[in-house]
PDB file of N, CA and C in Angstrom:
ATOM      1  N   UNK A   1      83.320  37.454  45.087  1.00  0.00           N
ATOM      2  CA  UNK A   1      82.802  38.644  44.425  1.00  0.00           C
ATOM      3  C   UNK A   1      83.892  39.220  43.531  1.00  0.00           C
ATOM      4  N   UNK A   2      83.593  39.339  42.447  1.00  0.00           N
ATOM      5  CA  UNK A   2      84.769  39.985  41.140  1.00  0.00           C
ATOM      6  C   UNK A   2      85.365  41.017  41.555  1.00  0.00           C
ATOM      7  N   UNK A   3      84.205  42.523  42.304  1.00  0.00           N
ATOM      8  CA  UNK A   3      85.337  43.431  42.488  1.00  0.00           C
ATOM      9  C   UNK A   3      85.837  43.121  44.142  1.00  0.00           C
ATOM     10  N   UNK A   4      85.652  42.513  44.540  1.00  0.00           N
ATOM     11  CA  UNK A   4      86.365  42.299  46.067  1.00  0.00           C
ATOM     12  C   UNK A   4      87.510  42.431  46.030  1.00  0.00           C
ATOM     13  N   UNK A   5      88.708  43.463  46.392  1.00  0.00           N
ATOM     14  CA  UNK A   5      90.247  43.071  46.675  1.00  0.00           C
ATOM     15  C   UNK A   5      90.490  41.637  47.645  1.00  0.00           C
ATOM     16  N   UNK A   6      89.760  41.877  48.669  1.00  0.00           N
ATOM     17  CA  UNK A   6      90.019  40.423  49.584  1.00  0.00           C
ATOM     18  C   UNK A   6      89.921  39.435  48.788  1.00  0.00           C
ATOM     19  N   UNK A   7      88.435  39.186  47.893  1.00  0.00           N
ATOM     20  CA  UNK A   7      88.863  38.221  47.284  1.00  0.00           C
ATOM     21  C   UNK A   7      89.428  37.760  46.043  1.00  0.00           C
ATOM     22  N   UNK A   8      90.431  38.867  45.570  1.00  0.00           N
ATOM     23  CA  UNK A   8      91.263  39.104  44.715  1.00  0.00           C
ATOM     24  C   UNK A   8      92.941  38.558  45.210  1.00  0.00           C
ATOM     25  N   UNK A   9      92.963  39.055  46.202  1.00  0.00           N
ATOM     26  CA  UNK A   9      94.070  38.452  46.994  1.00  0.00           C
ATOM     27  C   UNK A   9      93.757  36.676  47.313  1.00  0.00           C
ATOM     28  N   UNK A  10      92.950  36.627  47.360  1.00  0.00           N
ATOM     29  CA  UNK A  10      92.581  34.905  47.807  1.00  0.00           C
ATOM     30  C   UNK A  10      92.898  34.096  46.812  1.00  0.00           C
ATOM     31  N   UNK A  11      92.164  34.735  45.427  1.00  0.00           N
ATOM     32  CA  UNK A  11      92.815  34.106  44.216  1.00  0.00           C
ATOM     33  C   UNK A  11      93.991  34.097  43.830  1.00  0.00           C
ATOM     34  N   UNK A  12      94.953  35.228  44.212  1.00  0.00           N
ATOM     35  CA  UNK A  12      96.139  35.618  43.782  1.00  0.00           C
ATOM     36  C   UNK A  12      96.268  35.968  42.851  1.00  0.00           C
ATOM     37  N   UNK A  13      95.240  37.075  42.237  1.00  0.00           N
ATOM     38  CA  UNK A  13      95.296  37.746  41.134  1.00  0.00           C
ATOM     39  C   UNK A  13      95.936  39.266  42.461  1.00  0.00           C
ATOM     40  N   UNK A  14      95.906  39.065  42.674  1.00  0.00           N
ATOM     41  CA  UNK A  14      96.618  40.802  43.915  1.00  0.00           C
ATOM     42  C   UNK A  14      97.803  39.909  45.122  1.00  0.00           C
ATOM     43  N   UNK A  15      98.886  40.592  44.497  1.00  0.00           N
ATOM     44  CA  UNK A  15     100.167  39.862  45.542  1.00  0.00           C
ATOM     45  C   UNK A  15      99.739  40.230  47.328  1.00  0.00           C
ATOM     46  N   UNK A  16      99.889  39.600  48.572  1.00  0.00           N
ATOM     47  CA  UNK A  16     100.293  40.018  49.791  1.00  0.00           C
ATOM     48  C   UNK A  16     101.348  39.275  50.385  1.00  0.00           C
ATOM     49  N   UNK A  17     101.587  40.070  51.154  1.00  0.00           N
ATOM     50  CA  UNK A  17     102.265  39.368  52.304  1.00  0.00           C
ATOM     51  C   UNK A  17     101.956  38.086  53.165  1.00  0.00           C
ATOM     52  N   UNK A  18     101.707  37.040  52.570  1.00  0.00           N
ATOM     53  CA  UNK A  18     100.827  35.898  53.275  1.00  0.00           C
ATOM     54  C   UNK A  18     101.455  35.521  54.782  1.00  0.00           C
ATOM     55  N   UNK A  19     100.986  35.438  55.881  1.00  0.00           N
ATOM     56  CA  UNK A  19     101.592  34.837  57.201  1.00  0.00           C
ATOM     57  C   UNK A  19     100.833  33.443  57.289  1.00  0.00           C
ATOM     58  N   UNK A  20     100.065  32.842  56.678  1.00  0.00           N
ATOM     59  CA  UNK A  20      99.100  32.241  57.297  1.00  0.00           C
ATOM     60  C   UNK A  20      98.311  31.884  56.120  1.00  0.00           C
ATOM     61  N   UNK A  21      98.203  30.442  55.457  1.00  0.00           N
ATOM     62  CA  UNK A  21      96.805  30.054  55.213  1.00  0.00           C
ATOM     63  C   UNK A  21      96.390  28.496  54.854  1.00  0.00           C
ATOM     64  N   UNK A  22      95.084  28.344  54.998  1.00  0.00           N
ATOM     65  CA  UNK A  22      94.191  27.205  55.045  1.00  0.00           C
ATOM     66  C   UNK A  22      92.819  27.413  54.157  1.00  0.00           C
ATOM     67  N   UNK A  23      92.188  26.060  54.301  1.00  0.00           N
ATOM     68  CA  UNK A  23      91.323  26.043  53.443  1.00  0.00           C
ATOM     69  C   UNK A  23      90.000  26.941  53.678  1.00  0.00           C
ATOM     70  N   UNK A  24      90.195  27.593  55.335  1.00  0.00           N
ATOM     71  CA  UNK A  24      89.068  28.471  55.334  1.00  0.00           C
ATOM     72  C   UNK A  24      89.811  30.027  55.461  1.00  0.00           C
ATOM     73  N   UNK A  25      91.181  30.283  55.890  1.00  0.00           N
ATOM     74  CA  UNK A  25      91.272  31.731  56.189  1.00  0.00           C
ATOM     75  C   UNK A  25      92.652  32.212  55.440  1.00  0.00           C
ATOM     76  N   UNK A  26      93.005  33.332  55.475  1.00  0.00           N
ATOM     77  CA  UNK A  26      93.980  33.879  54.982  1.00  0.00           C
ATOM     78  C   UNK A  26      94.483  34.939  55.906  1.00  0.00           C
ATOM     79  N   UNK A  27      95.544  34.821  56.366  1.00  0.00           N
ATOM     80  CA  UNK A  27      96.270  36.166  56.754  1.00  0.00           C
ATOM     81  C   UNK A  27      97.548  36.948  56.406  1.00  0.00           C
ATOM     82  N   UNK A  28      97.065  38.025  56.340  1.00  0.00           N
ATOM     83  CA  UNK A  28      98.722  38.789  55.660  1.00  0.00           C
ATOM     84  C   UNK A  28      98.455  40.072  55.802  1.00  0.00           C
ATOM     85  N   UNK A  29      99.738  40.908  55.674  1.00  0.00           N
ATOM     86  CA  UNK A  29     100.211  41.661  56.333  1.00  0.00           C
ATOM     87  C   UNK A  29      99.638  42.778  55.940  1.00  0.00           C
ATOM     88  N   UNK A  30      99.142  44.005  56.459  1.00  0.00           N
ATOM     89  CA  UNK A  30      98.565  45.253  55.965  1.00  0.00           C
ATOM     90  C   UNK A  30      99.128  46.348  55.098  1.00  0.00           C
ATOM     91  N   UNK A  31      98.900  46.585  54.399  1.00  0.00           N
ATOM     92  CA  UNK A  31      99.971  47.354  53.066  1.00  0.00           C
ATOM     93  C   UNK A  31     100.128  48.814  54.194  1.00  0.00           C
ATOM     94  N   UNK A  32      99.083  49.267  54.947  1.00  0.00           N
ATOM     95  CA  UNK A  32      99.155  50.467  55.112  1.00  0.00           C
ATOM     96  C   UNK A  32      99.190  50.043  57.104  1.00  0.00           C
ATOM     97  N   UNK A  33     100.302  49.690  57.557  1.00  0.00           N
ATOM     98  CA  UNK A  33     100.334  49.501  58.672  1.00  0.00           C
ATOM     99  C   UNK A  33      99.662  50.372  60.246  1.00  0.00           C
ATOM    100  N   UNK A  34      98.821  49.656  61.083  1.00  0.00           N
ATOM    101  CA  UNK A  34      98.706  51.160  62.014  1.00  0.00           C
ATOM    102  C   UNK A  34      99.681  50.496  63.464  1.00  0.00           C
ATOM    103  N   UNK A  35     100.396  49.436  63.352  1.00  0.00           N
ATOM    104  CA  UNK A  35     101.266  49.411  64.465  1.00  0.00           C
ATOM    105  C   UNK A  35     102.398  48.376  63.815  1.00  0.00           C
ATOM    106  N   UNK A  36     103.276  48.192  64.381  1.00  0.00           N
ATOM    107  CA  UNK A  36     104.403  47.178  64.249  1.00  0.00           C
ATOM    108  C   UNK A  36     103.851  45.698  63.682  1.00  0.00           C
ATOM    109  N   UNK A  37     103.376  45.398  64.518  1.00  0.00           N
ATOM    110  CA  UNK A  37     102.836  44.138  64.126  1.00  0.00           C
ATOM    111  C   UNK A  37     100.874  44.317  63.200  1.00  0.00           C
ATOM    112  N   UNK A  38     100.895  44.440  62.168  1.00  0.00           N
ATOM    113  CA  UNK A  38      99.195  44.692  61.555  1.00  0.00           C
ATOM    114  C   UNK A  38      99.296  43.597  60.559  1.00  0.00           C
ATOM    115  N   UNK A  39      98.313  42.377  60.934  1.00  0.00           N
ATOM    116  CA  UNK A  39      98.030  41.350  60.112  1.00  0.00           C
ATOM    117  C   UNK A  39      96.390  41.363  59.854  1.00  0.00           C
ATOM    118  N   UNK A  40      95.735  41.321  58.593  1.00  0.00           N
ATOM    119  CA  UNK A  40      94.782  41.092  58.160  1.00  0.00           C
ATOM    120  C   UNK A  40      94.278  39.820  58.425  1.00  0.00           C
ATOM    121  N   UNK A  41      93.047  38.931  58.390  1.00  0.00           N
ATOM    122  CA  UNK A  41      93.138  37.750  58.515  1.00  0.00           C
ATOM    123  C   UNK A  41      91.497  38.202  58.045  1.00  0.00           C
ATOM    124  N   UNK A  42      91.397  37.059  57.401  1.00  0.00           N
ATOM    125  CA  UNK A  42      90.166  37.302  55.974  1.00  0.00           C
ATOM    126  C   UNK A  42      89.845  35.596  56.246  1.00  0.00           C
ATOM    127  N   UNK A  43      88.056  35.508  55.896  1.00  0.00           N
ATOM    128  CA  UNK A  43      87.645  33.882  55.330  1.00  0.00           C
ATOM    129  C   UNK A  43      87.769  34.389  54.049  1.00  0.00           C
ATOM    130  N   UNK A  44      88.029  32.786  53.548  1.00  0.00           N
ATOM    131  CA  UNK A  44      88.166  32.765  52.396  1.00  0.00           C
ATOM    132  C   UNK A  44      86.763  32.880  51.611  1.00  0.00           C
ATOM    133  N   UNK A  45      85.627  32.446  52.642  1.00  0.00           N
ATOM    134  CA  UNK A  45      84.165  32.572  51.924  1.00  0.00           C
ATOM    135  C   UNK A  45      84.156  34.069  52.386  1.00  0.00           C
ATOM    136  N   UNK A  46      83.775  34.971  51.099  1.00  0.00           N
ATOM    137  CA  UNK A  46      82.900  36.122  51.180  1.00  0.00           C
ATOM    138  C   UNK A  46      81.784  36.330  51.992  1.00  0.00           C
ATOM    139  N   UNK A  47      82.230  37.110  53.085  1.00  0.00           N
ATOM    140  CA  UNK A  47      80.663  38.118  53.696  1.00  0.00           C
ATOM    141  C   UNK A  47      81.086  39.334  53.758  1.00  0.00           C
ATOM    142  N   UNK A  48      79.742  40.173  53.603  1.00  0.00           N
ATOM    143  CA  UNK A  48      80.415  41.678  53.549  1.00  0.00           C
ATOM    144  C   UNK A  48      80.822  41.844  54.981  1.00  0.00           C
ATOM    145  N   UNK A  49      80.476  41.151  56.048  1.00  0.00           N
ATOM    146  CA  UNK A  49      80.350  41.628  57.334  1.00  0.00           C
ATOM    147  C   UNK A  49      79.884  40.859  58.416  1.00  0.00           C
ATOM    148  N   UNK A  50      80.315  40.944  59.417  1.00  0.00           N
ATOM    149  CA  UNK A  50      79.461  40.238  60.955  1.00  0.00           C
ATOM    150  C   UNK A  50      78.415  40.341  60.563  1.00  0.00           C
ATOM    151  N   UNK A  51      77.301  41.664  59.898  1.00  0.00           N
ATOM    152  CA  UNK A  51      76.192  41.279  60.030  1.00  0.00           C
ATOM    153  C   UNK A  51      75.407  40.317  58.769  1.00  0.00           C
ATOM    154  N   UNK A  52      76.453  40.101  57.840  1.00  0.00           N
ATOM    155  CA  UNK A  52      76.274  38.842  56.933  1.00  0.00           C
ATOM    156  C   UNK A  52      76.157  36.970  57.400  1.00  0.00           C
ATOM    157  N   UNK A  53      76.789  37.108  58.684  1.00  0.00           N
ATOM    158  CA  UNK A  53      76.793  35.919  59.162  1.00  0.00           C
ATOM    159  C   UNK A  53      75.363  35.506  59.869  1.00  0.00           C
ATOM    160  N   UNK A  54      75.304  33.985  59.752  1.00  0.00           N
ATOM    161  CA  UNK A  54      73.853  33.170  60.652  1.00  0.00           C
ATOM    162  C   UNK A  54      74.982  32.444  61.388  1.00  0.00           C
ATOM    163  N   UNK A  55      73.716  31.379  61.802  1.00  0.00           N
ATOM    164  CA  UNK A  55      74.421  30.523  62.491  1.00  0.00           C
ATOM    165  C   UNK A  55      75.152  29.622  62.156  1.00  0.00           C
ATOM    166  N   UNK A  56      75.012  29.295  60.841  1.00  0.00           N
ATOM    167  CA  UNK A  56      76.073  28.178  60.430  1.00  0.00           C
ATOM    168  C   UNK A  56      77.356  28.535  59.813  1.00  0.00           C
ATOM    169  N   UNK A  57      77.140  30.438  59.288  1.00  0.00           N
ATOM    170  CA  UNK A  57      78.234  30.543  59.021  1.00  0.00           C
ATOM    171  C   UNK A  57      79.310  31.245  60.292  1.00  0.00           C
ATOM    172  N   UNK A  58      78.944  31.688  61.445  1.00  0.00           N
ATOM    173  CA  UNK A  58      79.250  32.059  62.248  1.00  0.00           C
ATOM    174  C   UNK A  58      80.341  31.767  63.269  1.00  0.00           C
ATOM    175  N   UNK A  59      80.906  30.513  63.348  1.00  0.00           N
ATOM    176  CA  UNK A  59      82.002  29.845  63.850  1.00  0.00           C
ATOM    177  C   UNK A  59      83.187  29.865  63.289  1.00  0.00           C
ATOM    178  N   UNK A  60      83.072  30.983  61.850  1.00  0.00           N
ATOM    179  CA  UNK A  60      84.094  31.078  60.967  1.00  0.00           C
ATOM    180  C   UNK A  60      84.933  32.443  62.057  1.00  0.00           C
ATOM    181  N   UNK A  61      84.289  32.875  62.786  1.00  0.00           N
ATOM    182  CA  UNK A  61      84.961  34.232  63.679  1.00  0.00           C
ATOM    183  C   UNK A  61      85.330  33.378  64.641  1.00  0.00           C
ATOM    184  N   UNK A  62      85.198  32.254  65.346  1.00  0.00           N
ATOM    185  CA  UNK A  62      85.864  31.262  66.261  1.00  0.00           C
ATOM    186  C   UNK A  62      87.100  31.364  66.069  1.00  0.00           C
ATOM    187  N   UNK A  63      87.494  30.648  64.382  1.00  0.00           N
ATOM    188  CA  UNK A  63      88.546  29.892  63.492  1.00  0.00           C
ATOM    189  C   UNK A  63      89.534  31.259  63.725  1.00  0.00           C
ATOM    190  N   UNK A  64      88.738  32.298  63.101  1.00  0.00           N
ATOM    191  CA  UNK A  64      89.380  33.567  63.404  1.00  0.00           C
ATOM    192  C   UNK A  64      90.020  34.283  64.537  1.00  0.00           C
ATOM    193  N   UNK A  65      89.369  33.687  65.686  1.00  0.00           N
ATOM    194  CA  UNK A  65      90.214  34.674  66.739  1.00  0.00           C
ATOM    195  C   UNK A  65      90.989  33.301  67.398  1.00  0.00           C
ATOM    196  N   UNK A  66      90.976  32.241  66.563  1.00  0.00           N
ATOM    197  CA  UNK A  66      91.901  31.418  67.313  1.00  0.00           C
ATOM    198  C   UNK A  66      93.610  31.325  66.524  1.00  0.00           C
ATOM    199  N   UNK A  67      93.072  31.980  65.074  1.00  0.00           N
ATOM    200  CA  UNK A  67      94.154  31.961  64.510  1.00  0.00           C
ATOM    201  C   UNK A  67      94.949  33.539  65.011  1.00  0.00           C
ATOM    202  N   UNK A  68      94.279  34.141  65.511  1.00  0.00           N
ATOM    203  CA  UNK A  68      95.133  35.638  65.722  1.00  0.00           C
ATOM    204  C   UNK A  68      95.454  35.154  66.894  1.00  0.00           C
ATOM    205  N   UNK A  69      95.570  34.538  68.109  1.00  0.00           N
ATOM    206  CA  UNK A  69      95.937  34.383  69.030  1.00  0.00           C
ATOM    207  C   UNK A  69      97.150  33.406  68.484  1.00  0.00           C
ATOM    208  N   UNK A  70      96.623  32.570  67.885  1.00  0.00           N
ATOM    209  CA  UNK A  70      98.251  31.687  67.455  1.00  0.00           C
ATOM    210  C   UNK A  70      99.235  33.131  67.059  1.00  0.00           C
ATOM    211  N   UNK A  71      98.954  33.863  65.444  1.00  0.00           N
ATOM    212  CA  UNK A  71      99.616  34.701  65.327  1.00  0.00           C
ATOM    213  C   UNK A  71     100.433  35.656  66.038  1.00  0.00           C
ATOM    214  N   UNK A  72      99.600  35.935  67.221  1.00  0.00           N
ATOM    215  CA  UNK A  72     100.129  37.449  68.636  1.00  0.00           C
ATOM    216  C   UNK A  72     101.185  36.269  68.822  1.00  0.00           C
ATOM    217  N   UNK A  73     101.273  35.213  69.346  1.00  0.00           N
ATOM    218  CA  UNK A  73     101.658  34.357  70.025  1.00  0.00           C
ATOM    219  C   UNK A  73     103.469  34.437  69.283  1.00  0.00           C
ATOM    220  N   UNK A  74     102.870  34.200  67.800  1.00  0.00           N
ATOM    221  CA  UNK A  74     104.417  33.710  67.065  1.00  0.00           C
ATOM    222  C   UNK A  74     104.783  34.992  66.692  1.00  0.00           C
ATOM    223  N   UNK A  75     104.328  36.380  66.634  1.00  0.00           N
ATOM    224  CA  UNK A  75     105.154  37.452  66.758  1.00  0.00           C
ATOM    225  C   UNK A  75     105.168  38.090  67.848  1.00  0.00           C
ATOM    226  N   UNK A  76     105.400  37.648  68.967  1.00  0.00           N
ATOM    227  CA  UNK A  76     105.844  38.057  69.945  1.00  0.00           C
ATOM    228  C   UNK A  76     104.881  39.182  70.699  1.00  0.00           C
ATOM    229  N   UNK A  77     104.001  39.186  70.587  1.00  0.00           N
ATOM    230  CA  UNK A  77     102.980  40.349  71.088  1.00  0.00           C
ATOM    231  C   UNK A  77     102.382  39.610  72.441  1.00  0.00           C
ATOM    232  N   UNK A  78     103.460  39.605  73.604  1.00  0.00           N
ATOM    233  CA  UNK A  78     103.010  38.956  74.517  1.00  0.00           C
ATOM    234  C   UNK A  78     102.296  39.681  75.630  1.00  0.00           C
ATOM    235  N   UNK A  79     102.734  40.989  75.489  1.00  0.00           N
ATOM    236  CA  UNK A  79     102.232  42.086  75.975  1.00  0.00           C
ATOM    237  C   UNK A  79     100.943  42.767  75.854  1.00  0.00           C
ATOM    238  N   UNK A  80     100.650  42.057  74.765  1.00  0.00           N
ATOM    239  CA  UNK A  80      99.180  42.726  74.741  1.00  0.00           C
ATOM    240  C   UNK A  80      98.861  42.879  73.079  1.00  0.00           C
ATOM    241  N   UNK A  81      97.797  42.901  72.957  1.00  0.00           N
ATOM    242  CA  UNK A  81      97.625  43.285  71.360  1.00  0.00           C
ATOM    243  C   UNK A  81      95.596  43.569  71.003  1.00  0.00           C
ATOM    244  N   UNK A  82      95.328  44.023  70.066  1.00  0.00           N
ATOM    245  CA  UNK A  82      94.376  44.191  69.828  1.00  0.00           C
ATOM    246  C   UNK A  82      93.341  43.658  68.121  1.00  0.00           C
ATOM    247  N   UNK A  83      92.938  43.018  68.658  1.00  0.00           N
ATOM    248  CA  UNK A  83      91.756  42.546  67.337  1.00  0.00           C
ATOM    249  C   UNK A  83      90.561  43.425  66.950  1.00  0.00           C
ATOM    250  N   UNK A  84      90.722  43.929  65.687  1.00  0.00           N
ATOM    251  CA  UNK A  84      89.369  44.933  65.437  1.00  0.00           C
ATOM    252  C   UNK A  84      88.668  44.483  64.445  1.00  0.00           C
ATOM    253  N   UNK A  85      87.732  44.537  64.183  1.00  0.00           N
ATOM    254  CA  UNK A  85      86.882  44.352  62.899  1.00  0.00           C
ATOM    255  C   UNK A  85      86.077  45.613  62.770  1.00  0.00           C
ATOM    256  N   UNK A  86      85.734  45.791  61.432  1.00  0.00           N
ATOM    257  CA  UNK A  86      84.869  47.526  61.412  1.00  0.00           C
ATOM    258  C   UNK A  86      83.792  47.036  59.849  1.00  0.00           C
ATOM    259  N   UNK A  87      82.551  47.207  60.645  1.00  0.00           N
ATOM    260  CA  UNK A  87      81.082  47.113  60.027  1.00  0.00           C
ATOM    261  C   UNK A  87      80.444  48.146  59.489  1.00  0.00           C
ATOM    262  N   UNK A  88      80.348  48.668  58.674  1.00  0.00           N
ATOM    263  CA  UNK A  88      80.014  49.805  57.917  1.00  0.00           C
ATOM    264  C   UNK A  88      80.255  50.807  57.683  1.00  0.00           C
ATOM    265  N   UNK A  89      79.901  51.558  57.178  1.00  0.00           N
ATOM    266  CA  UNK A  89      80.631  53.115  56.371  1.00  0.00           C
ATOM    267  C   UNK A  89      80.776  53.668  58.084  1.00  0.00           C
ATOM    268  N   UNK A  90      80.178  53.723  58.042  1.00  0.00           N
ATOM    269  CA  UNK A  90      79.903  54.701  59.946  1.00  0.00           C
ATOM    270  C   UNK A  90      81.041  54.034  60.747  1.00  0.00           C
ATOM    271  N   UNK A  91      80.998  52.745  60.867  1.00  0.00           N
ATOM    272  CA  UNK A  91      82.070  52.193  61.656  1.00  0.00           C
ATOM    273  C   UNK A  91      83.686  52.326  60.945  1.00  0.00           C
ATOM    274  N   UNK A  92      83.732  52.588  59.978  1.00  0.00           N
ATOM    275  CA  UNK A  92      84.930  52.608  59.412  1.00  0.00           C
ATOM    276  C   UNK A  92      85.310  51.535  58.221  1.00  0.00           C
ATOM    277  N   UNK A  93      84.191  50.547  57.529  1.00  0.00           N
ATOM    278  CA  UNK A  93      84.562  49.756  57.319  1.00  0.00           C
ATOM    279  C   UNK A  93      85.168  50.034  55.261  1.00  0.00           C
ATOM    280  N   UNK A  94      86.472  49.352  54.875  1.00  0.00           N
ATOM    281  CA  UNK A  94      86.502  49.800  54.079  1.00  0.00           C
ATOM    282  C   UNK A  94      86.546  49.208  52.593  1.00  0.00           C
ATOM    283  N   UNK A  95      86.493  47.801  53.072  1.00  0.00           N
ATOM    284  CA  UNK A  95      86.471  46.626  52.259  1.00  0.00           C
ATOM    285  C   UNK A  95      85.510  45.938  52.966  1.00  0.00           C
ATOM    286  N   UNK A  96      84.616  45.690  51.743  1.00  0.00           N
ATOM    287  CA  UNK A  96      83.149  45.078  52.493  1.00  0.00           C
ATOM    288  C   UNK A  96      83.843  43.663  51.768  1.00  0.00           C
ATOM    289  N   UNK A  97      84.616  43.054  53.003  1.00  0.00           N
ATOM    290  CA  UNK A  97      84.773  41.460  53.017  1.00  0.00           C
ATOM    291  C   UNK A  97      84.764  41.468  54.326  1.00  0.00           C
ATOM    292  N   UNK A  98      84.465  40.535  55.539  1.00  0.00           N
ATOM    293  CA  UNK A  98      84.924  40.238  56.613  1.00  0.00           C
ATOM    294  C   UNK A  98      86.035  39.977  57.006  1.00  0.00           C
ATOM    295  N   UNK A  99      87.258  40.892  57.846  1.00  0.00           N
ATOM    296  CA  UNK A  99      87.889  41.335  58.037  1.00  0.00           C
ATOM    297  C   UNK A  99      88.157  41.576  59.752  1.00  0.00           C
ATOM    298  N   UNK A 100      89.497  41.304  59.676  1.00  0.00           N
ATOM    299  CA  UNK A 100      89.694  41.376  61.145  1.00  0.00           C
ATOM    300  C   UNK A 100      91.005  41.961  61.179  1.00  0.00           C
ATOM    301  N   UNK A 101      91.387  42.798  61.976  1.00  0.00           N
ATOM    302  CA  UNK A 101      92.744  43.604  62.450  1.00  0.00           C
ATOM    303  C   UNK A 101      93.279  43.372  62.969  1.00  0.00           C
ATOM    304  N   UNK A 102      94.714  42.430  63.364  1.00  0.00           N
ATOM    305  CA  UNK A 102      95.437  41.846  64.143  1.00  0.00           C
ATOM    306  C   UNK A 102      96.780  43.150  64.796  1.00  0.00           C
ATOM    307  N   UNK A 103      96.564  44.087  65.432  1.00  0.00           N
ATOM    308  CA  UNK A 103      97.539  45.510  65.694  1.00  0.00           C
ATOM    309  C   UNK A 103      98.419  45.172  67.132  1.00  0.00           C
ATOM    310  N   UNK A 104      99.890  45.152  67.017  1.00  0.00           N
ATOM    311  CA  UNK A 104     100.479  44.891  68.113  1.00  0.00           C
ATOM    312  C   UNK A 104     102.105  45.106  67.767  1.00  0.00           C
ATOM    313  N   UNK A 105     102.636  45.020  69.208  1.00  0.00           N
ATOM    314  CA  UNK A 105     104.217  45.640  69.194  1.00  0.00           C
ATOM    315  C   UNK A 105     104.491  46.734  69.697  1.00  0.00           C
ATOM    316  N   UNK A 106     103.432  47.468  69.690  1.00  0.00           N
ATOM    317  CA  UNK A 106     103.646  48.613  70.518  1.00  0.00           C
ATOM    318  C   UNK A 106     102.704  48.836  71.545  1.00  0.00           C
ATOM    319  N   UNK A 107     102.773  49.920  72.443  1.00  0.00           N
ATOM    320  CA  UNK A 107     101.677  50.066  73.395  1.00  0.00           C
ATOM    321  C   UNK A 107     100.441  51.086  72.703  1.00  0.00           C
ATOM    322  N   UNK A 108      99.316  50.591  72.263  1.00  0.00           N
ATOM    323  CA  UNK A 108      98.077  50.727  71.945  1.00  0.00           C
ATOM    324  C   UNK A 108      97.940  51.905  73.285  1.00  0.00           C
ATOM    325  N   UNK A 109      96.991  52.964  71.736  1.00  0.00           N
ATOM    326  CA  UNK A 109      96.511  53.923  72.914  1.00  0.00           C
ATOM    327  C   UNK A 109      94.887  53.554  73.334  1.00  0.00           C
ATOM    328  N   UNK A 110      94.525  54.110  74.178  1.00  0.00           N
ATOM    329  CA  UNK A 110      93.285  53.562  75.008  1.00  0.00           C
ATOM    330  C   UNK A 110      91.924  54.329  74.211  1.00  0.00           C
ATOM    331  N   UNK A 111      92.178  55.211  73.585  1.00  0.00           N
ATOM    332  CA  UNK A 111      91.173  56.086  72.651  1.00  0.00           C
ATOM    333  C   UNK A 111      90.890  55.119  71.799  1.00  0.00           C
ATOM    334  N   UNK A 112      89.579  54.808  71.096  1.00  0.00           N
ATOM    335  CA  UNK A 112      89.000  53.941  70.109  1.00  0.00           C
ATOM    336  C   UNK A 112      89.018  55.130  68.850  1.00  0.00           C
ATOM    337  N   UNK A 113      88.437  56.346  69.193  1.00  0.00           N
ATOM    338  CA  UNK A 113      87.891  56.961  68.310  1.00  0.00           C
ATOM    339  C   UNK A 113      88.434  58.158  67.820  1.00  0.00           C
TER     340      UNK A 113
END
């Protein structure tokens, strides 16, 4: 999508912090951090959202939480860490690309909201 930042960054028309990438995902680092460790991790195919996915595209959130577990893993977040994703205006969401929140390094407070 043209105005997508996510997929502006994919092209590399928008610099990041890359940790991570392959022919289906991208991860890098959050410009606006909410803990020590905050890695983005994006498909490279456009959906606005979980609720954009079927079934065939759906195993792309597999790929995804297997690569944030590698990630916790190689920055040291052995202690614990948290994966978020956020689905609509109501949920918080603020870039309609599918999107996942990799937050860790510190001790996470137990409040969601």
């Amino acid at each position: 999508m043209s105005d997508c930042i996510f997929c502006k960054i994919i092209a590399g028309e928008i610099p990041s912090t890359k940790v991570y990438e392959d022919d289906k995902l991208l991860a890098f680092r959050d410009i606006n951090p909410q803990a020590p460790v905050h890695i983005l991790i994006i498909p490279k195919t456009h959906y606005d959202s979980v609720n954009a996915l079927d079934e065939k595209s759906a195993p792309i959130v597999a790929d995804i939480m297997l690569l944030a577990a590698k990630l916790a893993k190689e920055n040291g977040l052995d202690s614990g860490y948290r994966i978020i994703t956020n689905i609509g205006d109501d949920g918080g969401q603020t870039v309609k690309h599918l999107h996942f929140h990799l937050l860790g390094g510190v001790k996470l407070s137990e409040k969601m909201a």
